[in-house]
N, C-alpha and C. Protein backbone atom coordinates (compact mmCIF):
# COMPACT_ATOMS: atom_id res chain seq x y z
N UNK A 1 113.67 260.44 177.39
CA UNK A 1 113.14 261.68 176.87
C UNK A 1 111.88 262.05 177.66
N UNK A 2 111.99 263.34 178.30
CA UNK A 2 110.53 263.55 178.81
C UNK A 2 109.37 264.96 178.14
N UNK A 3 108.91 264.72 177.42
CA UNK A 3 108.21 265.61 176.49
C UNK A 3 108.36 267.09 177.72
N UNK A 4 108.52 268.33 177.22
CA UNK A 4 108.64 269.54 177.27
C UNK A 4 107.85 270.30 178.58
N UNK A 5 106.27 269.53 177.84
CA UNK A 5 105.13 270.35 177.99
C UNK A 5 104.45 269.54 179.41
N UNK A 6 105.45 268.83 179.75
CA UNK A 6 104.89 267.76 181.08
C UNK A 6 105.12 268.13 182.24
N UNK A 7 104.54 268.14 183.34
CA UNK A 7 105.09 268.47 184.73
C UNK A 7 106.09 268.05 184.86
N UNK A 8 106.75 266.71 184.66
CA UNK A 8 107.56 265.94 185.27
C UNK A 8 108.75 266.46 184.57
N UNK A 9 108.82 267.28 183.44
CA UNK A 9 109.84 267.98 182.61
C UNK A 9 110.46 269.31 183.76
N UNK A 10 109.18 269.73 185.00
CA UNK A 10 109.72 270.48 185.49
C UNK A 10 110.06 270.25 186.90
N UNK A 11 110.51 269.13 187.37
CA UNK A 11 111.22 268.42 188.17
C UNK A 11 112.34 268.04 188.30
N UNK A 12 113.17 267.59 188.99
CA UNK A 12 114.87 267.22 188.92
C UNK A 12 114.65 265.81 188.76
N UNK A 13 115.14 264.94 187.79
CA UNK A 13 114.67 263.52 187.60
C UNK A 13 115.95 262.99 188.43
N UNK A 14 115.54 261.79 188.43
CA UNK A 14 116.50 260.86 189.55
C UNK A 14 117.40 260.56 188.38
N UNK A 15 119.05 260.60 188.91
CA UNK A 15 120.08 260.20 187.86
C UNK A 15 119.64 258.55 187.95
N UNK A 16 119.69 257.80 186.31
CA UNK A 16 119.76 256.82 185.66
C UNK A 16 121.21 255.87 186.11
N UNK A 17 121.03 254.82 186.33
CA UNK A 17 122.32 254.36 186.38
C UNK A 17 122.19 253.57 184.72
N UNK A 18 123.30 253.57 184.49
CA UNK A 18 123.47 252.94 183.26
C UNK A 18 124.89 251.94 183.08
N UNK A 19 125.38 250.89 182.82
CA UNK A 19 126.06 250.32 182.64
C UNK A 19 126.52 249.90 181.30
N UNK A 20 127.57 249.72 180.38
CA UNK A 20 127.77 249.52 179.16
C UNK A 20 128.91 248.22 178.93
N UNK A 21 128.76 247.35 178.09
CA UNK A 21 129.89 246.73 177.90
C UNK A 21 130.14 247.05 176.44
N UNK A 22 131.82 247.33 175.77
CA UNK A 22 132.01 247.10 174.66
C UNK A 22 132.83 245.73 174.34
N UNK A 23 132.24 245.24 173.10
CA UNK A 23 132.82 244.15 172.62
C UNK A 23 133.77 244.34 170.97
N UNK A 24 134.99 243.95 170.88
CA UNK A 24 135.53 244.39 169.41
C UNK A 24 136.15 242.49 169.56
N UNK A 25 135.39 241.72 168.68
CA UNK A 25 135.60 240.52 168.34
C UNK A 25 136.34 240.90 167.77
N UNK A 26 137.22 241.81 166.47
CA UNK A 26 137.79 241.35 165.37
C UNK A 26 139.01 241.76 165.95
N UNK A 27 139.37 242.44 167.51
CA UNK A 27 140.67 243.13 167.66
C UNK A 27 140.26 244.83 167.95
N UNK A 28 141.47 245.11 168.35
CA UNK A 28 141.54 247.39 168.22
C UNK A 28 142.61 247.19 167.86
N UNK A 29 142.89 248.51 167.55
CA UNK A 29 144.46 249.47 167.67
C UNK A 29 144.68 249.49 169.73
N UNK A 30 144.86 248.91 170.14
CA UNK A 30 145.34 249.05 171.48
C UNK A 30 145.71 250.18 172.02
N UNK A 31 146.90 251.02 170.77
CA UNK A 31 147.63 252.28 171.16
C UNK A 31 146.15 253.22 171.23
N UNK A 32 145.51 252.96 170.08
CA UNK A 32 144.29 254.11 170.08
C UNK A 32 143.14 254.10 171.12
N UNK A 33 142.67 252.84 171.62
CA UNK A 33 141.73 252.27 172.86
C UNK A 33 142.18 252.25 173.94
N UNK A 34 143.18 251.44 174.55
CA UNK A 34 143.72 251.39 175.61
C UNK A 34 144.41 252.64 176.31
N UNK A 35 143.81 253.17 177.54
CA UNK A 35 144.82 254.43 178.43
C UNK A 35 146.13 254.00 178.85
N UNK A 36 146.77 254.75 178.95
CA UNK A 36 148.35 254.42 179.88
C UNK A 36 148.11 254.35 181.27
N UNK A 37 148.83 253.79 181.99
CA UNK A 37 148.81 253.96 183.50
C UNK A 37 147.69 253.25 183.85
N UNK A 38 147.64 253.02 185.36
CA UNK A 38 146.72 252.56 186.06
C UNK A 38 145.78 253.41 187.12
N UNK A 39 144.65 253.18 187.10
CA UNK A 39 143.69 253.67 188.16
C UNK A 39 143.44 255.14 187.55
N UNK A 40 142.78 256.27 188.24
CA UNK A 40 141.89 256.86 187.47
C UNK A 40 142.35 257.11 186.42
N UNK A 41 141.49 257.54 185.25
CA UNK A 41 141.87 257.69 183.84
C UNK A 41 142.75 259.18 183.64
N UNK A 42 143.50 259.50 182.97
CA UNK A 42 144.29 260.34 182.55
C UNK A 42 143.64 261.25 181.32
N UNK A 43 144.88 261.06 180.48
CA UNK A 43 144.35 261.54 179.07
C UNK A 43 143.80 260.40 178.19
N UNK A 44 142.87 260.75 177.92
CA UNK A 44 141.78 259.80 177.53
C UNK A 44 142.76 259.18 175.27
N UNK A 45 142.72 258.29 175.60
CA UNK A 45 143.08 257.98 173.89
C UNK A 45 142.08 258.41 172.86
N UNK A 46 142.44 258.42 171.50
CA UNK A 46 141.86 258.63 170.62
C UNK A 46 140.05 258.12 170.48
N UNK A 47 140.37 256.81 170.89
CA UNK A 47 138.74 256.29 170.35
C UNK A 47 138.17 256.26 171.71
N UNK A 48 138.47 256.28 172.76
CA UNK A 48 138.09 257.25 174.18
C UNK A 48 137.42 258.86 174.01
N UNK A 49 138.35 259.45 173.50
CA UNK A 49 137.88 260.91 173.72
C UNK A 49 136.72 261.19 173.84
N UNK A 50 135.33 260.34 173.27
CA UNK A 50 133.85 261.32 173.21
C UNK A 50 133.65 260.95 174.31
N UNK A 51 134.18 260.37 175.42
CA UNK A 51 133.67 259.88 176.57
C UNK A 51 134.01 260.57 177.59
N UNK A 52 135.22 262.27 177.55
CA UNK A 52 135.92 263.04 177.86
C UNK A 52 134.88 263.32 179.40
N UNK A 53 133.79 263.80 178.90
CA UNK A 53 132.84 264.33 179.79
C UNK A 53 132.24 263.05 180.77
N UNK A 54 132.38 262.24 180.61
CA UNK A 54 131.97 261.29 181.96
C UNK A 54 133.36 260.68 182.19
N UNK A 55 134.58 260.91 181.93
CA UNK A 55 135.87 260.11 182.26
C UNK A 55 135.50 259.89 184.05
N UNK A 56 135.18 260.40 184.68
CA UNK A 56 135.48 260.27 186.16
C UNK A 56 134.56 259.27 186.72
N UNK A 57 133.59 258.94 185.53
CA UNK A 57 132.57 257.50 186.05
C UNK A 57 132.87 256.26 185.10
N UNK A 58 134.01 256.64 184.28
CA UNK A 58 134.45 255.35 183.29
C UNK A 58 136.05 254.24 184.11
N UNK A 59 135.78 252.77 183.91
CA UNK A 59 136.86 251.96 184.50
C UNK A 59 137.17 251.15 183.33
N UNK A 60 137.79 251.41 182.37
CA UNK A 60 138.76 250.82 181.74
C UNK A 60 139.52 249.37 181.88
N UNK A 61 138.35 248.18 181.64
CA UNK A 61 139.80 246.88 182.42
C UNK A 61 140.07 246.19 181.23
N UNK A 62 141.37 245.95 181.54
CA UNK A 62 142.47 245.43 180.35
C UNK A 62 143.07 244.19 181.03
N UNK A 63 144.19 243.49 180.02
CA UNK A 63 144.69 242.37 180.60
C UNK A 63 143.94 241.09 180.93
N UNK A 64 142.72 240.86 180.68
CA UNK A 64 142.29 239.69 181.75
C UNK A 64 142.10 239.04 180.29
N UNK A 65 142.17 237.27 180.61
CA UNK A 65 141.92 236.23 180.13
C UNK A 65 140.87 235.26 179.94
N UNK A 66 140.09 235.07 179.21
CA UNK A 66 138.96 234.15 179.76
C UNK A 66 139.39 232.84 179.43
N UNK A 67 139.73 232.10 180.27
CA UNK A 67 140.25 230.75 179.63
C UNK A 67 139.29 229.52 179.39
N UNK A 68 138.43 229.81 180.14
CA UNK A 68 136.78 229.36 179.73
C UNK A 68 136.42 229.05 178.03
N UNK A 69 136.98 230.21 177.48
CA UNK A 69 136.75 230.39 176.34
C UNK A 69 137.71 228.74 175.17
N UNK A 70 138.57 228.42 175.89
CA UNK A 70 139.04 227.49 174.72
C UNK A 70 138.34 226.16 174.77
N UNK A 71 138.62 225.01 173.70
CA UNK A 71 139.56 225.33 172.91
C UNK A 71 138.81 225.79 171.50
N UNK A 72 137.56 226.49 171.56
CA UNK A 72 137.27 226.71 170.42
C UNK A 72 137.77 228.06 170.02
N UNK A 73 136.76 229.25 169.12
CA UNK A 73 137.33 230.46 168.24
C UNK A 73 136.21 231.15 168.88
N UNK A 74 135.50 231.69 167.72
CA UNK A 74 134.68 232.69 168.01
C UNK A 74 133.87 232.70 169.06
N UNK A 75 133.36 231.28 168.62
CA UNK A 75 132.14 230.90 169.35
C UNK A 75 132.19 231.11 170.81
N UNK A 76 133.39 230.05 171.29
CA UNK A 76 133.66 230.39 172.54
C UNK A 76 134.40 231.40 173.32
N UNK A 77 134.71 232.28 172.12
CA UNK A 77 135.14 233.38 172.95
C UNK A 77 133.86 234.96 173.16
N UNK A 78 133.74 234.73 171.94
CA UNK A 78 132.03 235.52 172.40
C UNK A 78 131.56 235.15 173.36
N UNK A 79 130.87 233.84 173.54
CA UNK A 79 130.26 233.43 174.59
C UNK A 79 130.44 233.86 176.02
N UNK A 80 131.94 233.25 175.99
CA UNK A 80 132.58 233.46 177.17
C UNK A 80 132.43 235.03 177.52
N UNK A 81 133.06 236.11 176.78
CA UNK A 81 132.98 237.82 176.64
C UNK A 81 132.18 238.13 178.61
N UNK A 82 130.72 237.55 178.40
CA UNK A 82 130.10 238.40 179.84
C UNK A 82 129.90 237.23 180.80
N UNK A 83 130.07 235.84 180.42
CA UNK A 83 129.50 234.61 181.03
C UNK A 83 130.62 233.98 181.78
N UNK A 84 132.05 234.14 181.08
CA UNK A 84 132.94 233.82 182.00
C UNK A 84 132.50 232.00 182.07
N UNK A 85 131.90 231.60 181.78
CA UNK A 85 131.55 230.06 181.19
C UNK A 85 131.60 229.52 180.43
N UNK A 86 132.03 228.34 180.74
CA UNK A 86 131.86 227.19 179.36
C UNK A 86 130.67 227.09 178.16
N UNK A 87 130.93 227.13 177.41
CA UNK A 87 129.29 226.88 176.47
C UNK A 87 129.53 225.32 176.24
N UNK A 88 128.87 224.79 176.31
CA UNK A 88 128.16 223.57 176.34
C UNK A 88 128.28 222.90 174.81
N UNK A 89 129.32 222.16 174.17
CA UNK A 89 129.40 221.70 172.93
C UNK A 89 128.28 221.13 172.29
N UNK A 90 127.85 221.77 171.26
CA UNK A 90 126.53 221.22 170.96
C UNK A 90 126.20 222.02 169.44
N UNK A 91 125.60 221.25 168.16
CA UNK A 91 125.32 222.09 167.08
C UNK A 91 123.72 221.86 167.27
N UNK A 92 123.13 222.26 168.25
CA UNK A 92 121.40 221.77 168.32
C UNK A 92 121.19 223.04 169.10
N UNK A 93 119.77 222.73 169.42
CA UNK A 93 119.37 223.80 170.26
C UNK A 93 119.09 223.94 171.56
N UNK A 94 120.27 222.79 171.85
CA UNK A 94 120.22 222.21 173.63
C UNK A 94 121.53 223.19 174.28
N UNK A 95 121.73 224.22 174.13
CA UNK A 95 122.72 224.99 174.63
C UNK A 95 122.78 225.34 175.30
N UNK A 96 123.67 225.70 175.97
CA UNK A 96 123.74 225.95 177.45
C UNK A 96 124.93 226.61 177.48
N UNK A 97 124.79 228.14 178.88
CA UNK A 97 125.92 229.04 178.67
C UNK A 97 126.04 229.08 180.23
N UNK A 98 125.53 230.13 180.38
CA UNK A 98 125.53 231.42 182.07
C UNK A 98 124.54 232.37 181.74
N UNK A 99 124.24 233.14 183.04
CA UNK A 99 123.43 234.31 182.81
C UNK A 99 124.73 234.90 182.68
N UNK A 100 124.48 236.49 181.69
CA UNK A 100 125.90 237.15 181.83
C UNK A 100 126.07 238.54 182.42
N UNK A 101 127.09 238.74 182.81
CA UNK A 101 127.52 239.82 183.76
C UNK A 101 126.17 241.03 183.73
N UNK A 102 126.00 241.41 182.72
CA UNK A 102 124.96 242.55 181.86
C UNK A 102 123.35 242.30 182.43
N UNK A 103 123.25 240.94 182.17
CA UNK A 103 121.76 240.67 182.80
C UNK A 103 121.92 240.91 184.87
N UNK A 104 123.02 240.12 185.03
CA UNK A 104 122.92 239.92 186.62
C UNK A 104 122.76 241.89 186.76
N UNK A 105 123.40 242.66 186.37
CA UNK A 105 123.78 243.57 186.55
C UNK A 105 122.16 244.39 186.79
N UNK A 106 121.44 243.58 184.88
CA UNK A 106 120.42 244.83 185.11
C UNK A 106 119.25 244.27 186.10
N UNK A 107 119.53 242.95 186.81
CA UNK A 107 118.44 242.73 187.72
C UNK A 107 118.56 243.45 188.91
N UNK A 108 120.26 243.25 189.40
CA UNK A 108 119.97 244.61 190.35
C UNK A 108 119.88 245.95 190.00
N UNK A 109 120.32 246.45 189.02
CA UNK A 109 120.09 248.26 189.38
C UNK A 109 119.09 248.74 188.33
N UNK A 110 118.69 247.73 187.55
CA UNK A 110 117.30 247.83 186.60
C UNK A 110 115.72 248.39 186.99
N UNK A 111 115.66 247.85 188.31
CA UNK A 111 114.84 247.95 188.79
C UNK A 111 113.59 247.86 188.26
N UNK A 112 112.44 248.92 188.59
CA UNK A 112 111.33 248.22 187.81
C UNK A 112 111.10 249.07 186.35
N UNK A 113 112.20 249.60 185.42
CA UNK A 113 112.32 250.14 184.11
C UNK A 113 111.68 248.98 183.21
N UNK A 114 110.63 249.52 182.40
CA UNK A 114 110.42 248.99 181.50
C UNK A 114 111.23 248.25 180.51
N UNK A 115 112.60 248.58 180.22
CA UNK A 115 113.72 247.77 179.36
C UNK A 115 114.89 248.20 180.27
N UNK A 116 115.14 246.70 181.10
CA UNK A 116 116.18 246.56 181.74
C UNK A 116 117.58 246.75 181.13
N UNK A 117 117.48 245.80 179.80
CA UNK A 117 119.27 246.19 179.03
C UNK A 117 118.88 246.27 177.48
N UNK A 118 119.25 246.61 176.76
CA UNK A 118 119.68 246.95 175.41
C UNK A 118 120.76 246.19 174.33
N UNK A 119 120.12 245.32 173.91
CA UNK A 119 121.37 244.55 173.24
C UNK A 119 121.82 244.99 171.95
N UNK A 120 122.66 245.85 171.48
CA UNK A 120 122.98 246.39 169.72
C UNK A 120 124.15 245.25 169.53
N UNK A 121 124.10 245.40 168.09
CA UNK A 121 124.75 245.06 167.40
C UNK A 121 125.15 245.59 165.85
N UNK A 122 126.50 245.55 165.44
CA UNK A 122 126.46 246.06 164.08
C UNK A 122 125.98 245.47 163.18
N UNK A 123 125.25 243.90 163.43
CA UNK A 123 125.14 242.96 162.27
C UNK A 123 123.92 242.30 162.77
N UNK A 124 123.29 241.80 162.35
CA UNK A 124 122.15 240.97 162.30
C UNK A 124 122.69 239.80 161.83
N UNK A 125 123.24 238.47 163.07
CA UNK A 125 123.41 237.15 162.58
C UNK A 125 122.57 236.07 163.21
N UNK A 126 122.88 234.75 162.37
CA UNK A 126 121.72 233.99 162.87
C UNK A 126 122.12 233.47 164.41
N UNK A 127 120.92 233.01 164.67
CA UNK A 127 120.87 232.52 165.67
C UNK A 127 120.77 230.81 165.62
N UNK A 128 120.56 230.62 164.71
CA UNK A 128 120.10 228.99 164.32
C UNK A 128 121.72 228.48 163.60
N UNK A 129 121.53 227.54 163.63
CA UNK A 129 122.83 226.78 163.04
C UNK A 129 123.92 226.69 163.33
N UNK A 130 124.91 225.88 162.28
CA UNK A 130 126.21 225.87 163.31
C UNK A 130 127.41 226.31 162.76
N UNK A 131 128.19 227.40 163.66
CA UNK A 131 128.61 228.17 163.25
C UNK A 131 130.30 227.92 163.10
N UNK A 132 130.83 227.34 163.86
CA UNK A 132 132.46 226.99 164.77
C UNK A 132 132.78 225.70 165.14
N UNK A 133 133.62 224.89 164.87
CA UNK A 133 134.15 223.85 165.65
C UNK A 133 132.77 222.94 165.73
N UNK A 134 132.04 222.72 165.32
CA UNK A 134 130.35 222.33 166.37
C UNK A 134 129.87 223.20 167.18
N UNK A 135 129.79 224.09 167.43
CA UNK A 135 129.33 225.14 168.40
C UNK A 135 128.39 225.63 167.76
N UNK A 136 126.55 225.89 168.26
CA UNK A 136 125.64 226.64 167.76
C UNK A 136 126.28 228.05 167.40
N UNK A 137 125.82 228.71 166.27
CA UNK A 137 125.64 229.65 166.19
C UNK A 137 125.39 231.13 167.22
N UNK A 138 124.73 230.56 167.84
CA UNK A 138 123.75 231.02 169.49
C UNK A 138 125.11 231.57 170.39
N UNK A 139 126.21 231.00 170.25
CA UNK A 139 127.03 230.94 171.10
C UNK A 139 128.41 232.31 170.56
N UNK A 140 128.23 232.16 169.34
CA UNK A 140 129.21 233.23 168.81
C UNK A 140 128.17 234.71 168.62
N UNK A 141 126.68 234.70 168.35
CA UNK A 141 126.28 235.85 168.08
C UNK A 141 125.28 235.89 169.36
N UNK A 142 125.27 235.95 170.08
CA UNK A 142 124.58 236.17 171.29
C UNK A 142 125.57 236.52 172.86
N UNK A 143 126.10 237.66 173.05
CA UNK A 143 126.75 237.86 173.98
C UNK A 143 126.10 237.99 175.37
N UNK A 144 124.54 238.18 175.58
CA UNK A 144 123.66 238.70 176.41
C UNK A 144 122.87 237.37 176.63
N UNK A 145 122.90 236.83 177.73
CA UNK A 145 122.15 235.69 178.14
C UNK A 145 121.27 235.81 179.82
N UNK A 146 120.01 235.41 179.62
CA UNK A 146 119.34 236.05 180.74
C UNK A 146 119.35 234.99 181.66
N UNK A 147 119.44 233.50 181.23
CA UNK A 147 119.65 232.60 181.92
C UNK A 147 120.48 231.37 181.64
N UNK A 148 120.88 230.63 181.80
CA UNK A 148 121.82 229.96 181.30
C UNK A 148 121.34 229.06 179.52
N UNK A 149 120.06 229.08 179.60
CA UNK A 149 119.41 228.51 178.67
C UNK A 149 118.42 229.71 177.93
N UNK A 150 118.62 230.74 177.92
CA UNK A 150 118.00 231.61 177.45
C UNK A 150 119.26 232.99 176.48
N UNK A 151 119.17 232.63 175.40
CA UNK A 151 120.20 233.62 174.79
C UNK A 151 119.50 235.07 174.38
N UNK A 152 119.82 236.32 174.55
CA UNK A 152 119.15 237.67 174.45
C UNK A 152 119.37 237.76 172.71
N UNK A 153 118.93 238.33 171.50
CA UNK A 153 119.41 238.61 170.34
C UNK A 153 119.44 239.75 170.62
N UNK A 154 120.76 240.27 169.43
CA UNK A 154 120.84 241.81 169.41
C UNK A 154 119.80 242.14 168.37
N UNK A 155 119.58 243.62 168.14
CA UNK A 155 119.04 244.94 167.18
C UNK A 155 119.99 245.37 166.71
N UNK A 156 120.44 245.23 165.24
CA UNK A 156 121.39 245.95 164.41
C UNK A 156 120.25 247.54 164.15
N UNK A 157 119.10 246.99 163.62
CA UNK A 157 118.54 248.51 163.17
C UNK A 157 118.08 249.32 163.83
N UNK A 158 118.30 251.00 163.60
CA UNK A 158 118.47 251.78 164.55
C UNK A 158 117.06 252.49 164.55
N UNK A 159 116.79 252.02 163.62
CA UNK A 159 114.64 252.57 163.67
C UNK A 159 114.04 251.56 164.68
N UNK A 160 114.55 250.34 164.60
CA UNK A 160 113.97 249.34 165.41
C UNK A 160 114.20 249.87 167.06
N UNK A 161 115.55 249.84 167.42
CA UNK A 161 116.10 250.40 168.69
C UNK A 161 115.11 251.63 168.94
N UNK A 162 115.48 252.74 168.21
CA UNK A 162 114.44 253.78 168.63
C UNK A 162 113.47 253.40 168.89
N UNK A 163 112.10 252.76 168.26
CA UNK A 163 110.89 252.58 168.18
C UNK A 163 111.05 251.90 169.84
N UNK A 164 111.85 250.55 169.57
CA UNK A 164 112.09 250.10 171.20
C UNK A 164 111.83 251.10 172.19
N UNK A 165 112.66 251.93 172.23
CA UNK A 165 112.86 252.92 173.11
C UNK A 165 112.03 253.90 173.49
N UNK A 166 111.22 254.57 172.42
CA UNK A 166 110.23 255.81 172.55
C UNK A 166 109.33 254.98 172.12
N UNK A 167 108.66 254.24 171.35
CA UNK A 167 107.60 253.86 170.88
C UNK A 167 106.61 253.36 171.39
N UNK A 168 105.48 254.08 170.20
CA UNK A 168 104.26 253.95 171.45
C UNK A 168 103.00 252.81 171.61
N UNK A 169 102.34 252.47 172.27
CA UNK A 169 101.44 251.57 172.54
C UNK A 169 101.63 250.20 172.03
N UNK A 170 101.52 249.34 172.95
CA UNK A 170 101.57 248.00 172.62
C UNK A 170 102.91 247.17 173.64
N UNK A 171 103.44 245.84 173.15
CA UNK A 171 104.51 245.53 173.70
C UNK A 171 105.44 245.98 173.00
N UNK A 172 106.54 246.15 173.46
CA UNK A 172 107.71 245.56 172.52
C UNK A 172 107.94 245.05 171.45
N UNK A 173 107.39 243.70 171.64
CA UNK A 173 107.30 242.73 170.51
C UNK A 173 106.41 243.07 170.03
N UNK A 174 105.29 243.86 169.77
CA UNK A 174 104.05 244.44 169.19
C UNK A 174 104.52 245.48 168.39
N UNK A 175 105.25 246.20 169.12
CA UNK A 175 105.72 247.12 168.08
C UNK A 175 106.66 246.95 167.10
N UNK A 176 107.94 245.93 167.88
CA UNK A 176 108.54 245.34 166.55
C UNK A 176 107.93 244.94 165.36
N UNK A 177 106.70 243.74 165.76
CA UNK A 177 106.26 243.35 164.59
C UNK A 177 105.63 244.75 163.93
N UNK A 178 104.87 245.40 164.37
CA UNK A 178 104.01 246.35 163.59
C UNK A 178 105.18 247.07 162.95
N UNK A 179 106.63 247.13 163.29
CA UNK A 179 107.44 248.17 162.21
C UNK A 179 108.26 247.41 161.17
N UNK A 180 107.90 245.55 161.54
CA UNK A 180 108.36 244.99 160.13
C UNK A 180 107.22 244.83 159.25
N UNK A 181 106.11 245.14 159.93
CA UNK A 181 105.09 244.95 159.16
C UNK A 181 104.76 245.92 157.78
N UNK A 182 105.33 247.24 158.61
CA UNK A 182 105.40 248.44 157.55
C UNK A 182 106.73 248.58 156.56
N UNK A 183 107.59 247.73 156.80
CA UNK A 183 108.70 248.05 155.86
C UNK A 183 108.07 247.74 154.53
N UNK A 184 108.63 248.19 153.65
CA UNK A 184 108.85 248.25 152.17
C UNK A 184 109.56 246.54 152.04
N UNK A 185 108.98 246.37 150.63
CA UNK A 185 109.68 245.05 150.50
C UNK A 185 110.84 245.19 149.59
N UNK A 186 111.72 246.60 149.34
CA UNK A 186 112.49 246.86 149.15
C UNK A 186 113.79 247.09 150.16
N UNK A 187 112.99 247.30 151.62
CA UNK A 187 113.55 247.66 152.28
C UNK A 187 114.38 246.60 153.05
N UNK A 188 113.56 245.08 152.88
CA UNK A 188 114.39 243.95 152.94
C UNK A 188 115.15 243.22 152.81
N UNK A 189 115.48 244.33 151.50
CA UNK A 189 116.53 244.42 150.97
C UNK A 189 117.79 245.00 150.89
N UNK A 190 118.03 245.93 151.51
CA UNK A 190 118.74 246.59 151.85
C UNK A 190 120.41 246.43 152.86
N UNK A 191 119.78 244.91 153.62
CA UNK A 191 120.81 244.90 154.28
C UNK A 191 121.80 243.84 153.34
N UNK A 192 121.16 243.54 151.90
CA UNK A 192 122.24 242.70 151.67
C UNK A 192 123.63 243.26 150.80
């Protein structure tokens, strides 16, 4: 966002590169997600369509396997999702993954942006404990890893993300805390 009233509002800004991964742990409708045919996109499917207007910069890949991922469930198939690696059997906090596709990605075209990647999520899960087979927790709710020993958490809340995003003075983590600091202690309630 560049406020209105700014010079730099009356300039041509440099196009953003942006990169996205989606993840659907529980499954799709295939018929509704997946395009027909191969190579550039066609008619875009149902849960495609809002993406109508950038179709000619979207690549669609289907079919592939992570076999990395067995022999556990969630755990290791989350994991696996951007790392394409083994996770490291372990219910402690000695875990060990990959950096994943998303991080390598935003070190090169990130450049020097204040927030290289963006991790959402629909859920706020733990990060501690053990979740699968023996597998940390860490390993099924953490898809974003910056180093092989470093797991990214997602932001389910979308005041939080914003504030991330536009919010002003301080770090990051400064401002996070200062906007749990202001919640309501009703409001802690809310997600249950």
């Amino acid at each position: 966002m560049i406020p209105a009233a700014t010079a730099l509002a009356q300039t041509p800004a440099k196009a953003v590169r942006r990169l996205g991964y989606v993840f659907v742990p529980m499954g799709c409708d295939h018929g509704r997600w997946t395009p027909e045919g191969q190579g550039a996109l066609g008619q875009l499917t149902p849960c495609l369509s809002p993406l109508e207007p950038l179709k000619d910069q979207l690549t669609v890949v289907t079919n592939m396997e992570l076999q990395n991922s067995y022999p556990g469930t969630h755990d290791t198939s989350n994991s696996g999702f951007l790392s394409a690696a083994f996770a490291k059997h372990t219910e402690s906090s000695d875990y060990r993954l990959g950096t994943t596709a998303d991080q390598l990605a935003a070190q090169q075209i990130g450049g020097d942006a204040p927030l290289r990647s963006l991790e959402l999520s629909m859920d706020l899960n733990p990060l501690a404990g053990v979740c699968n087979n023996g597998y940390a927790c860490v390993y099924q709710n953490s898809l974003s890893w910056s180093s092989p020993t470093t797991p990214l958490p997602s932001e389910a809340h979308p005041r939080l993300v914003f504030e991330r995003l536009f919010g002003e003075g301080g770090t990051p983590a400064q401002r996070r805390m200062a906007l749990r600091d202001r919640a309501s202690l009703l409001d802690s309630f809310s997600d249950d």
